[in-house]
PDBML (XML) file of the C-alpha atoms, coordinates in Angstrom:
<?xml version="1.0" encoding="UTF-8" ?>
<PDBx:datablock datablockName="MODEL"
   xmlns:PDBx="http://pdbml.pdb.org/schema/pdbx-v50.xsd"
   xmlns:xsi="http://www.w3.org/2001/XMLSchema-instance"
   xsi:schemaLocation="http://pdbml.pdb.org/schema/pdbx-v50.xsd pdbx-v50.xsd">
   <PDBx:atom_siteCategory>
      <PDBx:atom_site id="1">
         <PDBx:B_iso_or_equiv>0.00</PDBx:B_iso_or_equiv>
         <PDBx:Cartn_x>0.000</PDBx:Cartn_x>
         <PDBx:Cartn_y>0.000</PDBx:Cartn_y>
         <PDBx:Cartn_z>0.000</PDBx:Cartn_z>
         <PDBx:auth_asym_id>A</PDBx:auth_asym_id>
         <PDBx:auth_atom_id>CA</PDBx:auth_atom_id>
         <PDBx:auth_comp_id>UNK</PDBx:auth_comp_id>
         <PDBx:auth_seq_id>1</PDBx:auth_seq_id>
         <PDBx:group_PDB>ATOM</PDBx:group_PDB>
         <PDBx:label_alt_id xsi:nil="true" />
         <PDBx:label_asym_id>A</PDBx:label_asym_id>
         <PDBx:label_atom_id>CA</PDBx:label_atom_id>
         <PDBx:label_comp_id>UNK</PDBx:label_comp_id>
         <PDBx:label_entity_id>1</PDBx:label_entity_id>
         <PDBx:label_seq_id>1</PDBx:label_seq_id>
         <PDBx:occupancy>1.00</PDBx:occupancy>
         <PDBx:pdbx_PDB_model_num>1</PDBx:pdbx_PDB_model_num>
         <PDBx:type_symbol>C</PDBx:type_symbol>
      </PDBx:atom_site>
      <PDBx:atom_site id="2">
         <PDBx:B_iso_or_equiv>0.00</PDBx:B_iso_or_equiv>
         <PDBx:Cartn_x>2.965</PDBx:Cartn_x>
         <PDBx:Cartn_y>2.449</PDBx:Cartn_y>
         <PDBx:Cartn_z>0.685</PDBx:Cartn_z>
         <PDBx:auth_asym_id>A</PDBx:auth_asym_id>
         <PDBx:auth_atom_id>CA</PDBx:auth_atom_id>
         <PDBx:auth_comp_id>UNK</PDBx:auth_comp_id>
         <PDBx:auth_seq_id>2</PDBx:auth_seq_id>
         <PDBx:group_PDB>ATOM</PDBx:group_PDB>
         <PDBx:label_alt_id xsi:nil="true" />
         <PDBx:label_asym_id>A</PDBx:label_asym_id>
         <PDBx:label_atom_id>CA</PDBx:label_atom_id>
         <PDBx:label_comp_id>UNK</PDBx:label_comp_id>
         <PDBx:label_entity_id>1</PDBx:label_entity_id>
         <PDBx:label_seq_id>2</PDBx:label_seq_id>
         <PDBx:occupancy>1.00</PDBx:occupancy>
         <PDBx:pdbx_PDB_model_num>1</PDBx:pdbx_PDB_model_num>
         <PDBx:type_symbol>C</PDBx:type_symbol>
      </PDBx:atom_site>
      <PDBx:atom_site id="3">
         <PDBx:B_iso_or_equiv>0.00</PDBx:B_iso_or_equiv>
         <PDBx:Cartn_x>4.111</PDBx:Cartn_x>
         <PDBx:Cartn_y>1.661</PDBx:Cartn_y>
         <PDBx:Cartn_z>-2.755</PDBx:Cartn_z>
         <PDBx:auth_asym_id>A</PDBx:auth_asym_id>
         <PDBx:auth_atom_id>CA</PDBx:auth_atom_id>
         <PDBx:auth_comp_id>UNK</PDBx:auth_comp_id>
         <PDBx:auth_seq_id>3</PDBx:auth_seq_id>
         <PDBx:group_PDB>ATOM</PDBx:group_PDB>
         <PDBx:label_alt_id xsi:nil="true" />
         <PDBx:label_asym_id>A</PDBx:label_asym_id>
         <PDBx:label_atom_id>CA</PDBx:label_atom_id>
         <PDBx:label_comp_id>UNK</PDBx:label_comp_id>
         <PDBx:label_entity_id>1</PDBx:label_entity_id>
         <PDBx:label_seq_id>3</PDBx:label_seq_id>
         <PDBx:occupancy>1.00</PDBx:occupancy>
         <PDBx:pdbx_PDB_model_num>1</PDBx:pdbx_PDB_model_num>
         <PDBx:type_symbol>C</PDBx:type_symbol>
      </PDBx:atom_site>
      <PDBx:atom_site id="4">
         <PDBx:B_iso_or_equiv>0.00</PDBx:B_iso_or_equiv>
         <PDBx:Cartn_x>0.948</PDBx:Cartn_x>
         <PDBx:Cartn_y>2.316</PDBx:Cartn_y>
         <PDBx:Cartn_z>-4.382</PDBx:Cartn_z>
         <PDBx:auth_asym_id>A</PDBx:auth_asym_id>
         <PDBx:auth_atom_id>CA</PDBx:auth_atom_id>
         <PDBx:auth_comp_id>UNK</PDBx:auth_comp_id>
         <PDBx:auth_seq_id>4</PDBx:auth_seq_id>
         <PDBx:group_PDB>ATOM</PDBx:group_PDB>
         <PDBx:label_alt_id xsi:nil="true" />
         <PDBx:label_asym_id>A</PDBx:label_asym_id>
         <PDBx:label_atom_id>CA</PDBx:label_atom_id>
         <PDBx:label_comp_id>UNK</PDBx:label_comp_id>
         <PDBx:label_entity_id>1</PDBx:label_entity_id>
         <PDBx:label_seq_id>4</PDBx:label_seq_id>
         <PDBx:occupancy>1.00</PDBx:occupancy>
         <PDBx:pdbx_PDB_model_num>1</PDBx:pdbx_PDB_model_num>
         <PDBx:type_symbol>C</PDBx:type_symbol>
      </PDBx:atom_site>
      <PDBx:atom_site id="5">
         <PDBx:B_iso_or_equiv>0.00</PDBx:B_iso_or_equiv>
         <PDBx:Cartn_x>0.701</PDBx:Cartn_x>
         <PDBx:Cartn_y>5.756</PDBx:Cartn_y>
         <PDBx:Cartn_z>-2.807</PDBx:Cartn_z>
         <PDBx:auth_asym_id>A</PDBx:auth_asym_id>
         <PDBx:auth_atom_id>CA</PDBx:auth_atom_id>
         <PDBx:auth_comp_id>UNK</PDBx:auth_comp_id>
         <PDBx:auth_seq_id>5</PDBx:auth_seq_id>
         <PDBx:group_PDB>ATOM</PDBx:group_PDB>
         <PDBx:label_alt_id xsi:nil="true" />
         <PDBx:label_asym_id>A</PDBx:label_asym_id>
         <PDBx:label_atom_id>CA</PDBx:label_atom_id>
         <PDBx:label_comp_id>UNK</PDBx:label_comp_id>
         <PDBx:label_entity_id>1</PDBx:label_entity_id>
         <PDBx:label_seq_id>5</PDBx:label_seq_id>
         <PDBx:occupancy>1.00</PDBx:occupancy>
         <PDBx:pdbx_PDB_model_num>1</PDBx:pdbx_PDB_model_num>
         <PDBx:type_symbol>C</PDBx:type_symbol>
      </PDBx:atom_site>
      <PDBx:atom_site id="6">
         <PDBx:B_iso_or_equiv>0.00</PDBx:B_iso_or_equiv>
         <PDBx:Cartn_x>4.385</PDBx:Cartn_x>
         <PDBx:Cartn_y>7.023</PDBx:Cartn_y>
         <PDBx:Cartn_z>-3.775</PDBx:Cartn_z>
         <PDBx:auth_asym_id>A</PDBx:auth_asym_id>
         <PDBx:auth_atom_id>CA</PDBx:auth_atom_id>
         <PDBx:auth_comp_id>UNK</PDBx:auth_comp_id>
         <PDBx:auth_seq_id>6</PDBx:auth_seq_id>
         <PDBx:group_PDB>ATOM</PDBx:group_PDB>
         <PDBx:label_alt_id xsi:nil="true" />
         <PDBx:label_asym_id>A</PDBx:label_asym_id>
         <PDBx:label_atom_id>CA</PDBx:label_atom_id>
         <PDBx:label_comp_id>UNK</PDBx:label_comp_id>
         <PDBx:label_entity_id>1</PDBx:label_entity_id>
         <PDBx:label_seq_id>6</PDBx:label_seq_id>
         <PDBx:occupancy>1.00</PDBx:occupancy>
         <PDBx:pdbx_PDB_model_num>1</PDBx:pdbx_PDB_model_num>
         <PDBx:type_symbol>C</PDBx:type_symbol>
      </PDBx:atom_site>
      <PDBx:atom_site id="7">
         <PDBx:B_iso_or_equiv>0.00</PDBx:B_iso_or_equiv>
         <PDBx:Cartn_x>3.823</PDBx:Cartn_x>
         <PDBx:Cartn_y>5.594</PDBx:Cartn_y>
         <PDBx:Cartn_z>-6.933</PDBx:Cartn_z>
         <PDBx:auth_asym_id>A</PDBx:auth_asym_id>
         <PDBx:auth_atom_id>CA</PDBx:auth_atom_id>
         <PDBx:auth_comp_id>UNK</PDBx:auth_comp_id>
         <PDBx:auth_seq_id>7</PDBx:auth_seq_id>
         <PDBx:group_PDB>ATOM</PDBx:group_PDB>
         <PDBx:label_alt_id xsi:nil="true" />
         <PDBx:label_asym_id>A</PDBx:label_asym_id>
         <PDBx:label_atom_id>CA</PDBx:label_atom_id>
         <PDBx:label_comp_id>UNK</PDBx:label_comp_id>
         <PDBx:label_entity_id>1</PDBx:label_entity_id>
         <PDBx:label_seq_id>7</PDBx:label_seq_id>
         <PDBx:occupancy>1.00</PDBx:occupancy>
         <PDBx:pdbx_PDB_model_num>1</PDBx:pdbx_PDB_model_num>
         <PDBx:type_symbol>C</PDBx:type_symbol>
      </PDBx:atom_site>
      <PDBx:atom_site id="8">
         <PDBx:B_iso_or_equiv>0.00</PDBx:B_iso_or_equiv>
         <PDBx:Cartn_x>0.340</PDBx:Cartn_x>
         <PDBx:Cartn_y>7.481</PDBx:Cartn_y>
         <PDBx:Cartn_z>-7.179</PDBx:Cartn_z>
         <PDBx:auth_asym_id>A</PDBx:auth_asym_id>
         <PDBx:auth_atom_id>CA</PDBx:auth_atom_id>
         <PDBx:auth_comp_id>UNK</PDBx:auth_comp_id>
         <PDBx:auth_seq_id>8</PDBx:auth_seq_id>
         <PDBx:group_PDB>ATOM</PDBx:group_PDB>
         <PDBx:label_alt_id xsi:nil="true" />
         <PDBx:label_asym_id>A</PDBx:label_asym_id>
         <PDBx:label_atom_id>CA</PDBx:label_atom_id>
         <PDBx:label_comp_id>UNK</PDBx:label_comp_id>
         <PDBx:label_entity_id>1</PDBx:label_entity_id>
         <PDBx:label_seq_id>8</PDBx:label_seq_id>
         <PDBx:occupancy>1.00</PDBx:occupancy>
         <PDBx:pdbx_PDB_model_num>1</PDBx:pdbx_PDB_model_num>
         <PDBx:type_symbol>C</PDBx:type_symbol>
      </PDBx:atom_site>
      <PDBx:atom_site id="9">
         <PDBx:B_iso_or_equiv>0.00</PDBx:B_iso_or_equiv>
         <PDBx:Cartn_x>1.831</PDBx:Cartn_x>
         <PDBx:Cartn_y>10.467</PDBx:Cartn_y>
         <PDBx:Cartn_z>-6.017</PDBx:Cartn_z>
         <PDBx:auth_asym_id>A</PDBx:auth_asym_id>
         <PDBx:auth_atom_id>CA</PDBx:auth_atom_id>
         <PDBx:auth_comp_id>UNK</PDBx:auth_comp_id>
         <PDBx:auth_seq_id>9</PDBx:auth_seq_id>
         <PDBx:group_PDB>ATOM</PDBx:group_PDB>
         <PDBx:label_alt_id xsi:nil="true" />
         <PDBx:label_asym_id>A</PDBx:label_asym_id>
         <PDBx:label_atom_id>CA</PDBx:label_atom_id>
         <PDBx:label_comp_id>UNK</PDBx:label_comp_id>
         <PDBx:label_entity_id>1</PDBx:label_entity_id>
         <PDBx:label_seq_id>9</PDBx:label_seq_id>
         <PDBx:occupancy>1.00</PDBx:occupancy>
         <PDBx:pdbx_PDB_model_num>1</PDBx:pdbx_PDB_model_num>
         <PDBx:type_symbol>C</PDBx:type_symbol>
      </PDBx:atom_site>
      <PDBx:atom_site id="10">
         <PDBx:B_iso_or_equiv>0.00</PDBx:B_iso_or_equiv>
         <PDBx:Cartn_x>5.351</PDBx:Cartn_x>
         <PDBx:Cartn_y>10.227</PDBx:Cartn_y>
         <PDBx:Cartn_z>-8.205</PDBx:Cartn_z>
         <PDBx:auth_asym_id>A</PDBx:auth_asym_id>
         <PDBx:auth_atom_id>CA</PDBx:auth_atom_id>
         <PDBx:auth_comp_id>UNK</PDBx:auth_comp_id>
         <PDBx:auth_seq_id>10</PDBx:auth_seq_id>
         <PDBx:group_PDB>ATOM</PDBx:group_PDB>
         <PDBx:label_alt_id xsi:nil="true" />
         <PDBx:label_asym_id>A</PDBx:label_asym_id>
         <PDBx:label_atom_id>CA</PDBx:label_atom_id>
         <PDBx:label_comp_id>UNK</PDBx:label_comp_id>
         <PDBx:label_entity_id>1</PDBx:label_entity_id>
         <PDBx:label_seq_id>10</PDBx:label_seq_id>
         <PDBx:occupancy>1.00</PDBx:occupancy>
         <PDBx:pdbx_PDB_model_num>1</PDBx:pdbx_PDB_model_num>
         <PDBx:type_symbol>C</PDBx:type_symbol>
      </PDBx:atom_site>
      <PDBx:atom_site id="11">
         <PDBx:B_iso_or_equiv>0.00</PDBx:B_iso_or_equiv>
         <PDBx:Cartn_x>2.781</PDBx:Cartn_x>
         <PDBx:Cartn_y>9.594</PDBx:Cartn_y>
         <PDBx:Cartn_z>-11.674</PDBx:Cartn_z>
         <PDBx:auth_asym_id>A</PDBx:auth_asym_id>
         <PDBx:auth_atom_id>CA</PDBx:auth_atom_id>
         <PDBx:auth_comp_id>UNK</PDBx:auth_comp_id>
         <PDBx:auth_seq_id>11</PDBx:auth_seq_id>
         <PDBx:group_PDB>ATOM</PDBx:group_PDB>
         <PDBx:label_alt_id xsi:nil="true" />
         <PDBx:label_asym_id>A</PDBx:label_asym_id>
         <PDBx:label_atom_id>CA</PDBx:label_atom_id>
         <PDBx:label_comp_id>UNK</PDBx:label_comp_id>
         <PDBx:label_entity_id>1</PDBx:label_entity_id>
         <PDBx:label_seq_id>11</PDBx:label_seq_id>
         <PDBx:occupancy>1.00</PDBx:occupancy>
         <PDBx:pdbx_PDB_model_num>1</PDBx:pdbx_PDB_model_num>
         <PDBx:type_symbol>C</PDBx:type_symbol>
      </PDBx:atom_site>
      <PDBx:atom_site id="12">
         <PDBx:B_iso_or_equiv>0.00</PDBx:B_iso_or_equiv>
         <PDBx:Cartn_x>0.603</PDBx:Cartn_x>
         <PDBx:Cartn_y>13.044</PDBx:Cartn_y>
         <PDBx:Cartn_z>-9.956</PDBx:Cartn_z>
         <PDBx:auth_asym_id>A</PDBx:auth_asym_id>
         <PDBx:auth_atom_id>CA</PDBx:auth_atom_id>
         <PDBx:auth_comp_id>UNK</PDBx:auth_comp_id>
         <PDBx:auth_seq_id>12</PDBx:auth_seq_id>
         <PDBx:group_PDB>ATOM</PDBx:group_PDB>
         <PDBx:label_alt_id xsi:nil="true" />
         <PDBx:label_asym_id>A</PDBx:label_asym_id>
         <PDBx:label_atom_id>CA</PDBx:label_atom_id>
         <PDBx:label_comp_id>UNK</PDBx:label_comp_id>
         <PDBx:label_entity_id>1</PDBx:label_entity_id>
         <PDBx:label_seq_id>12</PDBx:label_seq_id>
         <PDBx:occupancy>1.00</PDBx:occupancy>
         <PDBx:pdbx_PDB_model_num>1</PDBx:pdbx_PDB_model_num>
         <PDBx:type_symbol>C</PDBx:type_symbol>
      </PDBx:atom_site>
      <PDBx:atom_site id="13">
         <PDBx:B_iso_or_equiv>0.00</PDBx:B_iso_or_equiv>
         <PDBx:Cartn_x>3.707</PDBx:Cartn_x>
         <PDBx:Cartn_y>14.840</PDBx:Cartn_y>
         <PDBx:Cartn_z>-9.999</PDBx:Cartn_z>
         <PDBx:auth_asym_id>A</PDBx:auth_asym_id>
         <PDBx:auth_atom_id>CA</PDBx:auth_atom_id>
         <PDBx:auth_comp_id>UNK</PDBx:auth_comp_id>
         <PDBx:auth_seq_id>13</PDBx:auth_seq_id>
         <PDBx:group_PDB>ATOM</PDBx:group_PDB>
         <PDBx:label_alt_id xsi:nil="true" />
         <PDBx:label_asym_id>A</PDBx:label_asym_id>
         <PDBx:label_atom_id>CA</PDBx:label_atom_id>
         <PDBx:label_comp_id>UNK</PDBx:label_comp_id>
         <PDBx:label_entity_id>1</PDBx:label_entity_id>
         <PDBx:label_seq_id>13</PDBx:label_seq_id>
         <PDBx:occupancy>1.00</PDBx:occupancy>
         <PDBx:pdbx_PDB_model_num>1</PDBx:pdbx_PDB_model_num>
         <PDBx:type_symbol>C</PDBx:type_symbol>
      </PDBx:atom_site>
      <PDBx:atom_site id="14">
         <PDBx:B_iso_or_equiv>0.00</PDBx:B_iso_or_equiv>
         <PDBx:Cartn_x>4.580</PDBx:Cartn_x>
         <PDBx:Cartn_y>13.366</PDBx:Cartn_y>
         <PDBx:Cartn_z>-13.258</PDBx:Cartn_z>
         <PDBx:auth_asym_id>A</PDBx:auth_asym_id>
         <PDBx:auth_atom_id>CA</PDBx:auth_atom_id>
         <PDBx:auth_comp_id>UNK</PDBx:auth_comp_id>
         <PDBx:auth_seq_id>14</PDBx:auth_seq_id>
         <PDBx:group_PDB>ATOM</PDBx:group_PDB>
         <PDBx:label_alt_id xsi:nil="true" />
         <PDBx:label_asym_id>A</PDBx:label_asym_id>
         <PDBx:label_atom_id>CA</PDBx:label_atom_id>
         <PDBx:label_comp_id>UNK</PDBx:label_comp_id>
         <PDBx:label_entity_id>1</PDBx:label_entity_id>
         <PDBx:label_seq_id>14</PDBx:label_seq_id>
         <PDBx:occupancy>1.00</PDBx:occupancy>
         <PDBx:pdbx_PDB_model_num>1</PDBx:pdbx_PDB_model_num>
         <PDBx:type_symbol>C</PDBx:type_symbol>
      </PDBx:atom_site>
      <PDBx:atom_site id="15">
         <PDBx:B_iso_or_equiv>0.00</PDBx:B_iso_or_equiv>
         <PDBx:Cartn_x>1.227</PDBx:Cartn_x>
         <PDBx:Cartn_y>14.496</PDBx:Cartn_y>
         <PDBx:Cartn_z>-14.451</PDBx:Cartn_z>
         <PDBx:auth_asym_id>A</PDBx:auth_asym_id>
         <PDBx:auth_atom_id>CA</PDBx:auth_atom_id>
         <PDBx:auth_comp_id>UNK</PDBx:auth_comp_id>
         <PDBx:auth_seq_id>15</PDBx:auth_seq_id>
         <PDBx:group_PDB>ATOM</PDBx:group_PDB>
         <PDBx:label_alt_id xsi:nil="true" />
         <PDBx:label_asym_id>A</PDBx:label_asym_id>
         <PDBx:label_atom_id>CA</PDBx:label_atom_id>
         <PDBx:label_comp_id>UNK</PDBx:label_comp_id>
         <PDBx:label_entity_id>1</PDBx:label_entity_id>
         <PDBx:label_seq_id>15</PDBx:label_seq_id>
         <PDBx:occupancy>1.00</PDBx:occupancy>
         <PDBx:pdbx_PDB_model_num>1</PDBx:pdbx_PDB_model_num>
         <PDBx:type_symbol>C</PDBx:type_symbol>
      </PDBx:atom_site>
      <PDBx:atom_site id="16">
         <PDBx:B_iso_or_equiv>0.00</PDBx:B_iso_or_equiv>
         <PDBx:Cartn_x>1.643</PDBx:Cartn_x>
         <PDBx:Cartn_y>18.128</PDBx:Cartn_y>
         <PDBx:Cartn_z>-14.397</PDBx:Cartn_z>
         <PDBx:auth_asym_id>A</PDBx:auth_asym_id>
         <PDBx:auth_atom_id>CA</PDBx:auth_atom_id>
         <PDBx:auth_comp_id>UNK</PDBx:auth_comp_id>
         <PDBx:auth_seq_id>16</PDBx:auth_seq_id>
         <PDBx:group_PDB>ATOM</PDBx:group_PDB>
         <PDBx:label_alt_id xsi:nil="true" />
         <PDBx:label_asym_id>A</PDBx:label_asym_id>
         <PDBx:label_atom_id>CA</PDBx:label_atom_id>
         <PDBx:label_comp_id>UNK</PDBx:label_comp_id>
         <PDBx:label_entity_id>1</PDBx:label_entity_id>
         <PDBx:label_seq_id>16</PDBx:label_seq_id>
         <PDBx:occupancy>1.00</PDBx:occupancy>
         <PDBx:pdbx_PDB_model_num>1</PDBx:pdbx_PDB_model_num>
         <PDBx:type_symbol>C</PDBx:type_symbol>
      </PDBx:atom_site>
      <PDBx:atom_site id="17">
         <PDBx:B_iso_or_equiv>0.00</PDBx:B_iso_or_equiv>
         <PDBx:Cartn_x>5.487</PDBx:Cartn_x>
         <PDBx:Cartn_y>18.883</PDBx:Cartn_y>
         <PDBx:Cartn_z>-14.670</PDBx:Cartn_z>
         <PDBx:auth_asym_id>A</PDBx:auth_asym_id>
         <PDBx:auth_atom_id>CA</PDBx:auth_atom_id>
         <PDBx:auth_comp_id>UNK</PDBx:auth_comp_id>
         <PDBx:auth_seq_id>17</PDBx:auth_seq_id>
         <PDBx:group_PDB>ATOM</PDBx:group_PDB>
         <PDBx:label_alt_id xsi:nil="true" />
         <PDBx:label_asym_id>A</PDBx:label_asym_id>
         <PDBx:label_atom_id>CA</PDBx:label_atom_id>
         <PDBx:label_comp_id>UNK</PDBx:label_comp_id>
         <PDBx:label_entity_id>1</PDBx:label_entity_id>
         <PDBx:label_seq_id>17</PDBx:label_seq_id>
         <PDBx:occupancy>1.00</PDBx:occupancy>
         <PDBx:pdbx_PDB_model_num>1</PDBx:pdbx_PDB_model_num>
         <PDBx:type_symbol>C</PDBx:type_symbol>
      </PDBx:atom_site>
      <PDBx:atom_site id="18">
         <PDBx:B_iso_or_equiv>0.00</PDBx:B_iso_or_equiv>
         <PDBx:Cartn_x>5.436</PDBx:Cartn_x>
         <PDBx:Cartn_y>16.330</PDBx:Cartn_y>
         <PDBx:Cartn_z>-17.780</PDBx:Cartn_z>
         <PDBx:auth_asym_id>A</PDBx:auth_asym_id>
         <PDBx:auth_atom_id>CA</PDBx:auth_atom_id>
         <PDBx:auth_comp_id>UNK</PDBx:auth_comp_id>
         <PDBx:auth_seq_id>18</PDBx:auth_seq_id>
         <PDBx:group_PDB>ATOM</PDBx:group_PDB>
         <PDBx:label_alt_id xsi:nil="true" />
         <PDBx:label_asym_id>A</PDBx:label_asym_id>
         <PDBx:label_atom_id>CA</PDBx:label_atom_id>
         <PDBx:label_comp_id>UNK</PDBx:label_comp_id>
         <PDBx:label_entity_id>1</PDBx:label_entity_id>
         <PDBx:label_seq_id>18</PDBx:label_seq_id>
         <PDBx:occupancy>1.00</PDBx:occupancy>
         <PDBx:pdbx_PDB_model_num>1</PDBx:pdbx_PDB_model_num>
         <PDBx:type_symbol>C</PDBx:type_symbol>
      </PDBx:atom_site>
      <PDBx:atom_site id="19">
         <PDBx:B_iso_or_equiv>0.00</PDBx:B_iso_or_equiv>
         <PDBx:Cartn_x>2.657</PDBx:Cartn_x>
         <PDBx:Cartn_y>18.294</PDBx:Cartn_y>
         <PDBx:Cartn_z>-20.124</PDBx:Cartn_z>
         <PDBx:auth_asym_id>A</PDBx:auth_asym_id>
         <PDBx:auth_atom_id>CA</PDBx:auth_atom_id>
         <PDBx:auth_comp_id>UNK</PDBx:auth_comp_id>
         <PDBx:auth_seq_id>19</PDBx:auth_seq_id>
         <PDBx:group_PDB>ATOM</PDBx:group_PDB>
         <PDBx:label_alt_id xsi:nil="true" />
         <PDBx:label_asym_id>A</PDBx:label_asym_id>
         <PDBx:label_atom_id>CA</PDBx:label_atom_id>
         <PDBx:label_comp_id>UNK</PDBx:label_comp_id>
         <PDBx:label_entity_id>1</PDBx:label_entity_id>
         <PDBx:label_seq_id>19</PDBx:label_seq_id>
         <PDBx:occupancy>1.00</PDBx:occupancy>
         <PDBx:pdbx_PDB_model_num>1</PDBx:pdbx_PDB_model_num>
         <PDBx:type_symbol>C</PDBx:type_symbol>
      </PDBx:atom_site>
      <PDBx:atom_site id="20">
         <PDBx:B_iso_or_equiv>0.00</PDBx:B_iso_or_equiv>
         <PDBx:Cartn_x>3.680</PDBx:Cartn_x>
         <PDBx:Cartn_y>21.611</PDBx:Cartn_y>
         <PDBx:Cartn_z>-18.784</PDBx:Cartn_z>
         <PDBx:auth_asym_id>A</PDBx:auth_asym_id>
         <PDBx:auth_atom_id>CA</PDBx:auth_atom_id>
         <PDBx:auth_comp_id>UNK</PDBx:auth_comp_id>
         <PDBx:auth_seq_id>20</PDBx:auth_seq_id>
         <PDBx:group_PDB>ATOM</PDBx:group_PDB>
         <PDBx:label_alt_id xsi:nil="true" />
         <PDBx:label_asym_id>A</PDBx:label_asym_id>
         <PDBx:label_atom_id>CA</PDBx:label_atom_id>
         <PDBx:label_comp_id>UNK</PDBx:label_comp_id>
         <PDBx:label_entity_id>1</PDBx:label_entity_id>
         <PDBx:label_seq_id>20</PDBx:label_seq_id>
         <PDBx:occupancy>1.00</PDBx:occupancy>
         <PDBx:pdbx_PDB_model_num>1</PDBx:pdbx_PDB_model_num>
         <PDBx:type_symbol>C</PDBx:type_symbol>
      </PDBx:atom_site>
      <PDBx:atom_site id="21">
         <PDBx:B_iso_or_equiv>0.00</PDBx:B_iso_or_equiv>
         <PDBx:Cartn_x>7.149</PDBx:Cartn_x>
         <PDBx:Cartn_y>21.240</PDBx:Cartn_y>
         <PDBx:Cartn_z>-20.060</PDBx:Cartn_z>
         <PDBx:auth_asym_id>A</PDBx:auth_asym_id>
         <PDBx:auth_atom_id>CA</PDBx:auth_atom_id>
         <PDBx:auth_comp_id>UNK</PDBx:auth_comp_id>
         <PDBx:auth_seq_id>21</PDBx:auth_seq_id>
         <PDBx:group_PDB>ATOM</PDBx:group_PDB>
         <PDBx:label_alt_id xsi:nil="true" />
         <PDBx:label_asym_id>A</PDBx:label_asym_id>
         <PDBx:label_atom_id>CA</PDBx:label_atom_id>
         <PDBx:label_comp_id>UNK</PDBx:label_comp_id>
         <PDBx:label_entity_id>1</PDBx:label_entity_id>
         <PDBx:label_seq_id>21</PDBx:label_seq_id>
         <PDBx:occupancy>1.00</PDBx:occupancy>
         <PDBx:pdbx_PDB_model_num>1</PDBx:pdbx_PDB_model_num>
         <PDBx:type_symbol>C</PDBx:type_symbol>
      </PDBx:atom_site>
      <PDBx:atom_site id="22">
         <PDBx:B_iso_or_equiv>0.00</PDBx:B_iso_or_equiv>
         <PDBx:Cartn_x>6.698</PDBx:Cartn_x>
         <PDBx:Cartn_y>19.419</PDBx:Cartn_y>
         <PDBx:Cartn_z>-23.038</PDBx:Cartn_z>
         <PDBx:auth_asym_id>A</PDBx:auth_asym_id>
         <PDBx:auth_atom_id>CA</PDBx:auth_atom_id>
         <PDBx:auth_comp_id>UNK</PDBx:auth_comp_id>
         <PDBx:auth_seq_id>22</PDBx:auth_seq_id>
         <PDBx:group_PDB>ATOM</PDBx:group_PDB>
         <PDBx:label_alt_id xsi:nil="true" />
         <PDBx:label_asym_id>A</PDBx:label_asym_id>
         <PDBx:label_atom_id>CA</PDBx:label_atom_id>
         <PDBx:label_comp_id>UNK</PDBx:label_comp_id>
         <PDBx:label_entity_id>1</PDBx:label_entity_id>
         <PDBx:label_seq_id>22</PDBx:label_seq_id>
         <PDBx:occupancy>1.00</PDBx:occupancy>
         <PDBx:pdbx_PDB_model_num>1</PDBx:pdbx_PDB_model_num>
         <PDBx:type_symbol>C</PDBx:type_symbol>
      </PDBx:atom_site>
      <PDBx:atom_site id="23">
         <PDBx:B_iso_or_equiv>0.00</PDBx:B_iso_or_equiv>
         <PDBx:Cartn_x>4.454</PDBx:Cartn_x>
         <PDBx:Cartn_y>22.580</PDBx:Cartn_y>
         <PDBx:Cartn_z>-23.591</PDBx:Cartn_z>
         <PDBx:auth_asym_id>A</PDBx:auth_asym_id>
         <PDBx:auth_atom_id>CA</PDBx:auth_atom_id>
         <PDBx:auth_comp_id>UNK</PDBx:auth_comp_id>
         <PDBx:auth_seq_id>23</PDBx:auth_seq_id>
         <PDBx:group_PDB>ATOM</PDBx:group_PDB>
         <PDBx:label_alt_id xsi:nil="true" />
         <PDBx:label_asym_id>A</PDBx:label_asym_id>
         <PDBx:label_atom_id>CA</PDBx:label_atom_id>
         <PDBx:label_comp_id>UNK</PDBx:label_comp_id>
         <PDBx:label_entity_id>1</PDBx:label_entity_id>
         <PDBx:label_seq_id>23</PDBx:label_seq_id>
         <PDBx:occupancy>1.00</PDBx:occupancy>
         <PDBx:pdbx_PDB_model_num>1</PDBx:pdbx_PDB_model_num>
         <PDBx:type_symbol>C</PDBx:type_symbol>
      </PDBx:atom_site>
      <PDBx:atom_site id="24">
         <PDBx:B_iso_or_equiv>0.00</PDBx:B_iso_or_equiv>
         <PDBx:Cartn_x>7.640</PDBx:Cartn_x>
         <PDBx:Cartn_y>24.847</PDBx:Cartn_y>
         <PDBx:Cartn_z>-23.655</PDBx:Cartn_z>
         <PDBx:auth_asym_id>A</PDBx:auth_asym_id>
         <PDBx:auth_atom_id>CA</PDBx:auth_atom_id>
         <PDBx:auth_comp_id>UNK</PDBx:auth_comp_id>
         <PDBx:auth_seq_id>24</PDBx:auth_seq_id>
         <PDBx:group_PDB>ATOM</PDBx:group_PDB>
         <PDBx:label_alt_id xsi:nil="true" />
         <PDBx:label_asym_id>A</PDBx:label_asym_id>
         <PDBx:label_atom_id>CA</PDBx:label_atom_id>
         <PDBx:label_comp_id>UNK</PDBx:label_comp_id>
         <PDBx:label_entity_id>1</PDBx:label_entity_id>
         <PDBx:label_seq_id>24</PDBx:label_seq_id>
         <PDBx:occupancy>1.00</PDBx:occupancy>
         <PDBx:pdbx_PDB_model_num>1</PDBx:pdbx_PDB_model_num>
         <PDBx:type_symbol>C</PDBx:type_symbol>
      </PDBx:atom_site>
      <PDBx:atom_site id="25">
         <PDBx:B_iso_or_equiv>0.00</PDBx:B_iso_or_equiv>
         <PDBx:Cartn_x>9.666</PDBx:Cartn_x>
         <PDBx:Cartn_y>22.490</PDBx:Cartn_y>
         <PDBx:Cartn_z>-25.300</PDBx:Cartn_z>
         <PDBx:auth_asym_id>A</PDBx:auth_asym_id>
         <PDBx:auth_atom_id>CA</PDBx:auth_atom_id>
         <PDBx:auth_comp_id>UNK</PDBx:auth_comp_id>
         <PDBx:auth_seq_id>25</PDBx:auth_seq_id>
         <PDBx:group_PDB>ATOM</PDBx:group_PDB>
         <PDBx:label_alt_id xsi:nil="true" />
         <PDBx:label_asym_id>A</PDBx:label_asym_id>
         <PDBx:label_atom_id>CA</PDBx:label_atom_id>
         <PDBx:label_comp_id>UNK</PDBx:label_comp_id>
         <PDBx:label_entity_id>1</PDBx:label_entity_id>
         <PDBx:label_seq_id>25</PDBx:label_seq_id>
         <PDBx:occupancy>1.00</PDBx:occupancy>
         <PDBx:pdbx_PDB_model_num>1</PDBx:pdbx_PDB_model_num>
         <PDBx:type_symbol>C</PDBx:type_symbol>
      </PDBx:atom_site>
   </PDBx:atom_siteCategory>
</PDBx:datablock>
């Protein structure tokens, strides 16, 4: 269960710096 919810938040993290800066790029 701790795995799930580091991995949940690492992919939430993920989720918004990965568009954002693909947007600049």
């Amino acid at each position: 269960i701790i795995k799930i919810l580091c991995g949940a938040l690492c992919l939430f993290f993920a989720s918004k710096l990965g568009p954002y800066t693909y947007g600049l790029y």
